[in-house]
C-alpha atoms as a PDB file:
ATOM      1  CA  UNK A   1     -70.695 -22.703  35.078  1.00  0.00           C
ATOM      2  CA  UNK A   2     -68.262 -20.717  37.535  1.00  0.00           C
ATOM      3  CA  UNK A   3     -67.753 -17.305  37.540  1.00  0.00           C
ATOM      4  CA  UNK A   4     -64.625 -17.495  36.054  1.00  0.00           C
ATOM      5  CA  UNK A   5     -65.694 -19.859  33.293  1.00  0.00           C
ATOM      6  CA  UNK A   6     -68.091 -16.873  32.658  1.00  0.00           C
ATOM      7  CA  UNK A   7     -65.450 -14.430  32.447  1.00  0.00           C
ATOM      8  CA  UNK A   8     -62.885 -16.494  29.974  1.00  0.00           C
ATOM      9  CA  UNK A   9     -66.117 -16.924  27.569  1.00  0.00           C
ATOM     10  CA  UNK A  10     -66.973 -13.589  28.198  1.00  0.00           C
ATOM     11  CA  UNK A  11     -63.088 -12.361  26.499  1.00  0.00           C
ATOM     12  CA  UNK A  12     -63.131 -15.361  24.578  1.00  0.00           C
ATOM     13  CA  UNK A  13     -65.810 -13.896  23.098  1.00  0.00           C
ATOM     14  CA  UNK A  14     -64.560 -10.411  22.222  1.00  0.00           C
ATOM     15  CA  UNK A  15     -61.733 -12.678  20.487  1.00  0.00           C
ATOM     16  CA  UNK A  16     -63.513 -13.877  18.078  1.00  0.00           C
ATOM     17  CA  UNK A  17     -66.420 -11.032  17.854  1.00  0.00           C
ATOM     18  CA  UNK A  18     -65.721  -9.400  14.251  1.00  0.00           C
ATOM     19  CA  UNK A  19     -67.282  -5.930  16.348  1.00  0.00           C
ATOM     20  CA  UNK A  20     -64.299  -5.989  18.839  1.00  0.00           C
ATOM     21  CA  UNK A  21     -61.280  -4.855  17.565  1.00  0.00           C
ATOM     22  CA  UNK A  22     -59.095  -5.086  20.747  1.00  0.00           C
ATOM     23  CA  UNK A  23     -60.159  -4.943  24.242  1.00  0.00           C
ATOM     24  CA  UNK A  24     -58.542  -4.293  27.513  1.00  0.00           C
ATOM     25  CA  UNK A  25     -59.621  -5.560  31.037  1.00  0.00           C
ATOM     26  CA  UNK A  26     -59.352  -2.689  33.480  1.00  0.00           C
ATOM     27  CA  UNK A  27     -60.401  -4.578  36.831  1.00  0.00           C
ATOM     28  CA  UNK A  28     -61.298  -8.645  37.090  1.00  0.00           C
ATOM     29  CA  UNK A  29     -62.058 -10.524  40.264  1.00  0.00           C
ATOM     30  CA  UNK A  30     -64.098 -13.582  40.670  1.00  0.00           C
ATOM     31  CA  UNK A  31     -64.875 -15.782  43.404  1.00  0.00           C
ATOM     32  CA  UNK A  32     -66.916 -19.107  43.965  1.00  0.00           C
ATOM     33  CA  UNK A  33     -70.122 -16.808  44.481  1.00  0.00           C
ATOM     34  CA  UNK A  34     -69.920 -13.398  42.780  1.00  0.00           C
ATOM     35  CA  UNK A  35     -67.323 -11.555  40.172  1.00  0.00           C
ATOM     36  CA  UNK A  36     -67.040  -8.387  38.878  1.00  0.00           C
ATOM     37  CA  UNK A  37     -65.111  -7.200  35.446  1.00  0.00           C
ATOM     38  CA  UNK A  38     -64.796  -3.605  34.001  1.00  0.00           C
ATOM     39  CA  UNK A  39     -63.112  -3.043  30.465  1.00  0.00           C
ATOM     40  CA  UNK A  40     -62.773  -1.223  27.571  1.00  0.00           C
ATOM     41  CA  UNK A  41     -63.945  -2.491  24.035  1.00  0.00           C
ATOM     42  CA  UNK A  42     -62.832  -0.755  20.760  1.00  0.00           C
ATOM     43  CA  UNK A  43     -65.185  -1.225  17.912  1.00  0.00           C
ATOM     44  CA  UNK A  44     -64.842  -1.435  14.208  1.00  0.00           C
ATOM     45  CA  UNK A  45     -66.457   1.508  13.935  1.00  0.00           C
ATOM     46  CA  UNK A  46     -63.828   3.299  16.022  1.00  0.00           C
ATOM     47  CA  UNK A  47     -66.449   4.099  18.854  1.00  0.00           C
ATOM     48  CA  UNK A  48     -65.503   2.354  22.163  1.00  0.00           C
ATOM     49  CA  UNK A  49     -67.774   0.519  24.836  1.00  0.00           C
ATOM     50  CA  UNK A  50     -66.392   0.769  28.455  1.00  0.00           C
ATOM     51  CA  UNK A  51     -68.158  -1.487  30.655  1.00  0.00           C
ATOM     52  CA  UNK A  52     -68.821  -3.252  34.361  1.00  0.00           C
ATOM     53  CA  UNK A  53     -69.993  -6.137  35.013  1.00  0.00           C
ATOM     54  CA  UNK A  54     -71.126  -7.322  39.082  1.00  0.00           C
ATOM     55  CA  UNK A  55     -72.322 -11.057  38.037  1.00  0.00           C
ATOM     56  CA  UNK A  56     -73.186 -13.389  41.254  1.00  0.00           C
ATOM     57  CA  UNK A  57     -74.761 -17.496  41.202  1.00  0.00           C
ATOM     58  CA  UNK A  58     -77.972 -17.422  40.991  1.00  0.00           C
ATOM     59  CA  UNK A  59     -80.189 -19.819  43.138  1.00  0.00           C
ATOM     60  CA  UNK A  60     -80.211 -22.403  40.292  1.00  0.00           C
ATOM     61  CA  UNK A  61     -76.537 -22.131  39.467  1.00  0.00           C
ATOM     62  CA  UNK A  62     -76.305 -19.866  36.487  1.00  0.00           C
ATOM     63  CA  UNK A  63     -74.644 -16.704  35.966  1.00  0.00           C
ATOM     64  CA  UNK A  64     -77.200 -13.821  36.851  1.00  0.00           C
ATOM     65  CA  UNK A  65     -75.700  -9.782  35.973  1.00  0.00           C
ATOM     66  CA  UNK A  66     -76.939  -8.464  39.024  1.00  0.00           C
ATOM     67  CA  UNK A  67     -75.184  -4.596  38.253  1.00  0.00           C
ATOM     68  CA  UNK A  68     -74.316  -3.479  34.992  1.00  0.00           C
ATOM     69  CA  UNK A  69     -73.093  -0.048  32.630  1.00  0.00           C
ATOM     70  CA  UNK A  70     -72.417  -0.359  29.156  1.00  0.00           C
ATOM     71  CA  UNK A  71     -70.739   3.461  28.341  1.00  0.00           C
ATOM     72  CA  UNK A  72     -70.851   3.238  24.227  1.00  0.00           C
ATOM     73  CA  UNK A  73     -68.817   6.692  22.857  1.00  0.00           C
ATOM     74  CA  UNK A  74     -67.491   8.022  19.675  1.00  0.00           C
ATOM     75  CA  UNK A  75     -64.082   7.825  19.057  1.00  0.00           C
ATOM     76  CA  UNK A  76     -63.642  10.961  20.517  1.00  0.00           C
ATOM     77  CA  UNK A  77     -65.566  10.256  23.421  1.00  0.00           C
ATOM     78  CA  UNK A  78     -68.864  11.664  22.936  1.00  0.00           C
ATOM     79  CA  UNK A  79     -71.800   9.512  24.530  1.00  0.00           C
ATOM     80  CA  UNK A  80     -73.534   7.214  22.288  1.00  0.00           C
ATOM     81  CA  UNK A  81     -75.579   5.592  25.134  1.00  0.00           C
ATOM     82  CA  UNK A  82     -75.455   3.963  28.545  1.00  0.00           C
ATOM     83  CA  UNK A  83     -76.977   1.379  29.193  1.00  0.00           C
ATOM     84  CA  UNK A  84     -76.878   0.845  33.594  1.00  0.00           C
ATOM     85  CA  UNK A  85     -79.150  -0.374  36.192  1.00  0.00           C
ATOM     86  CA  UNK A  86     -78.593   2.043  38.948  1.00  0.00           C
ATOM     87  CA  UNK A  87     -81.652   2.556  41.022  1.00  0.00           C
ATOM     88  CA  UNK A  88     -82.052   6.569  40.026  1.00  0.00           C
ATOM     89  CA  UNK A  89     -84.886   6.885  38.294  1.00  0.00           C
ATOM     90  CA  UNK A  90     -87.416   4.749  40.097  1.00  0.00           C
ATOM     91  CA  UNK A  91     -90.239   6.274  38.055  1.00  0.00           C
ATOM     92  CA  UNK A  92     -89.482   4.539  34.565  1.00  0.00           C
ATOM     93  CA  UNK A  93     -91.018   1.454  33.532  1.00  0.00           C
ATOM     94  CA  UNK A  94     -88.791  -1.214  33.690  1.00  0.00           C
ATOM     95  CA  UNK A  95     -87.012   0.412  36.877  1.00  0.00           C
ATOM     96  CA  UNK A  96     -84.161   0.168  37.490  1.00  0.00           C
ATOM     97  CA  UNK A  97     -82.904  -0.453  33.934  1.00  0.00           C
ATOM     98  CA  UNK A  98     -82.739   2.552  32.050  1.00  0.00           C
ATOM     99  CA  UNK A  99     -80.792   4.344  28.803  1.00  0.00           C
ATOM    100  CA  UNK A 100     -79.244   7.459  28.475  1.00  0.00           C
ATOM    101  CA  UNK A 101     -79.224   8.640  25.014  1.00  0.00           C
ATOM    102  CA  UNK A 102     -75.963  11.121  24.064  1.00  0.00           C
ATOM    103  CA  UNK A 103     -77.827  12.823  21.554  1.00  0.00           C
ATOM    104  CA  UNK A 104     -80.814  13.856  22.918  1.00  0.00           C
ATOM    105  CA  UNK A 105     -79.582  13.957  26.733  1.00  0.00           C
ATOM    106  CA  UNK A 106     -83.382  12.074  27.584  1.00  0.00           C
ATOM    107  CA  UNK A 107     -83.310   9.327  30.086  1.00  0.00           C
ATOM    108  CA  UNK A 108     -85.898   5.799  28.976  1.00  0.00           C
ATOM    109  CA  UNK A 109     -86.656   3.225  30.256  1.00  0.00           C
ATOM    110  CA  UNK A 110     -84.167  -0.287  29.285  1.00  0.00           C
ATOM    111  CA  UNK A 111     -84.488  -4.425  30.056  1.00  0.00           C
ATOM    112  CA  UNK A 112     -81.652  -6.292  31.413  1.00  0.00           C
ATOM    113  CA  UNK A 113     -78.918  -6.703  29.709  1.00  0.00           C
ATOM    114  CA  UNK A 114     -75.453  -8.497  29.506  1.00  0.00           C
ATOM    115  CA  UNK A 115     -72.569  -7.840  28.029  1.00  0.00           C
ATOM    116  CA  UNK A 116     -73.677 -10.513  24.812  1.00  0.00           C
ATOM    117  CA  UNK A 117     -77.278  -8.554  24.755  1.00  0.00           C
ATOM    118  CA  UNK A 118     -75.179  -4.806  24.368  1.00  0.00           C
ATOM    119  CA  UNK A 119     -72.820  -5.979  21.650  1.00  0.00           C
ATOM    120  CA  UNK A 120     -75.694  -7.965  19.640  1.00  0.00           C
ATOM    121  CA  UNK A 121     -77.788  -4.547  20.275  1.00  0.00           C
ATOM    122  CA  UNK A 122     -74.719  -2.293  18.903  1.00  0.00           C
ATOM    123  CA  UNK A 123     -73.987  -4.682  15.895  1.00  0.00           C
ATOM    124  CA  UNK A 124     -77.779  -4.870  14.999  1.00  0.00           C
ATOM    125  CA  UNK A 125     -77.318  -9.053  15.339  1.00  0.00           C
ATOM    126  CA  UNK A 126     -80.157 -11.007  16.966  1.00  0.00           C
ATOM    127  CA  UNK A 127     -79.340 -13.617  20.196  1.00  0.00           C
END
């Protein structure tokens, strides 16, 4: 798959996601090797998920998420959660991957995720 295969199934996806109900892409690039996307997702439930994507070919030839933030806020833009992977809190397990929860303000530790993990996660579906 190329990176910009990746990126039409990525919207493609929103499309048809019953979740999404409209999206906008702020920033898109993709090369041969690497691409990046950032956008904005409303939901069904009126919240909205802003998000960026740094993707690059992996070894093997798939499609690795090598950066990521997944900003999920109310409607009137109070934080939900972020999901990122920016290296700032080496100490958690599962460094650098980490969640910032809105309500409580606390910092734990995440996984990996993708754009498809984060909207299965938010609609409480299964992969």
């Amino acid at each position: 798959m190329t990176i910009e295969a990746y990126l039409a199934d990525m919207k493609e996806g929103f499309v048809s996601d019953p979740l999404v109900v409209q999206f906008r892409v702020i920033r898109e690039r993709s090369t041969l090797v690497d691409g990046h996307i950032r956008a904005r997702l409303e939901l069904s439930d009126s919240s909205q998920l802003e998000f960026s994507e740094y993707m690059q070919h992996s070894s093997e030839g798939e499609i690795v998420v090598v950066t990521y933030s997944y900003h999920w806020a109310t409607g009137d833009n109070e934080l939900i959660k972020r999901w990122d992977n920016a290296p700032h809190y080496p100490d958690l397990p599962g460094f650098p991957d980490h969640i910032h929860d809105g309500a409580t303000g606390e910092v734990t530790s995440g996984r990996p995720m993708s754009i498809a993990s984060m909207l299965a996660e938010i609609g409480g579906r299964s992969l």
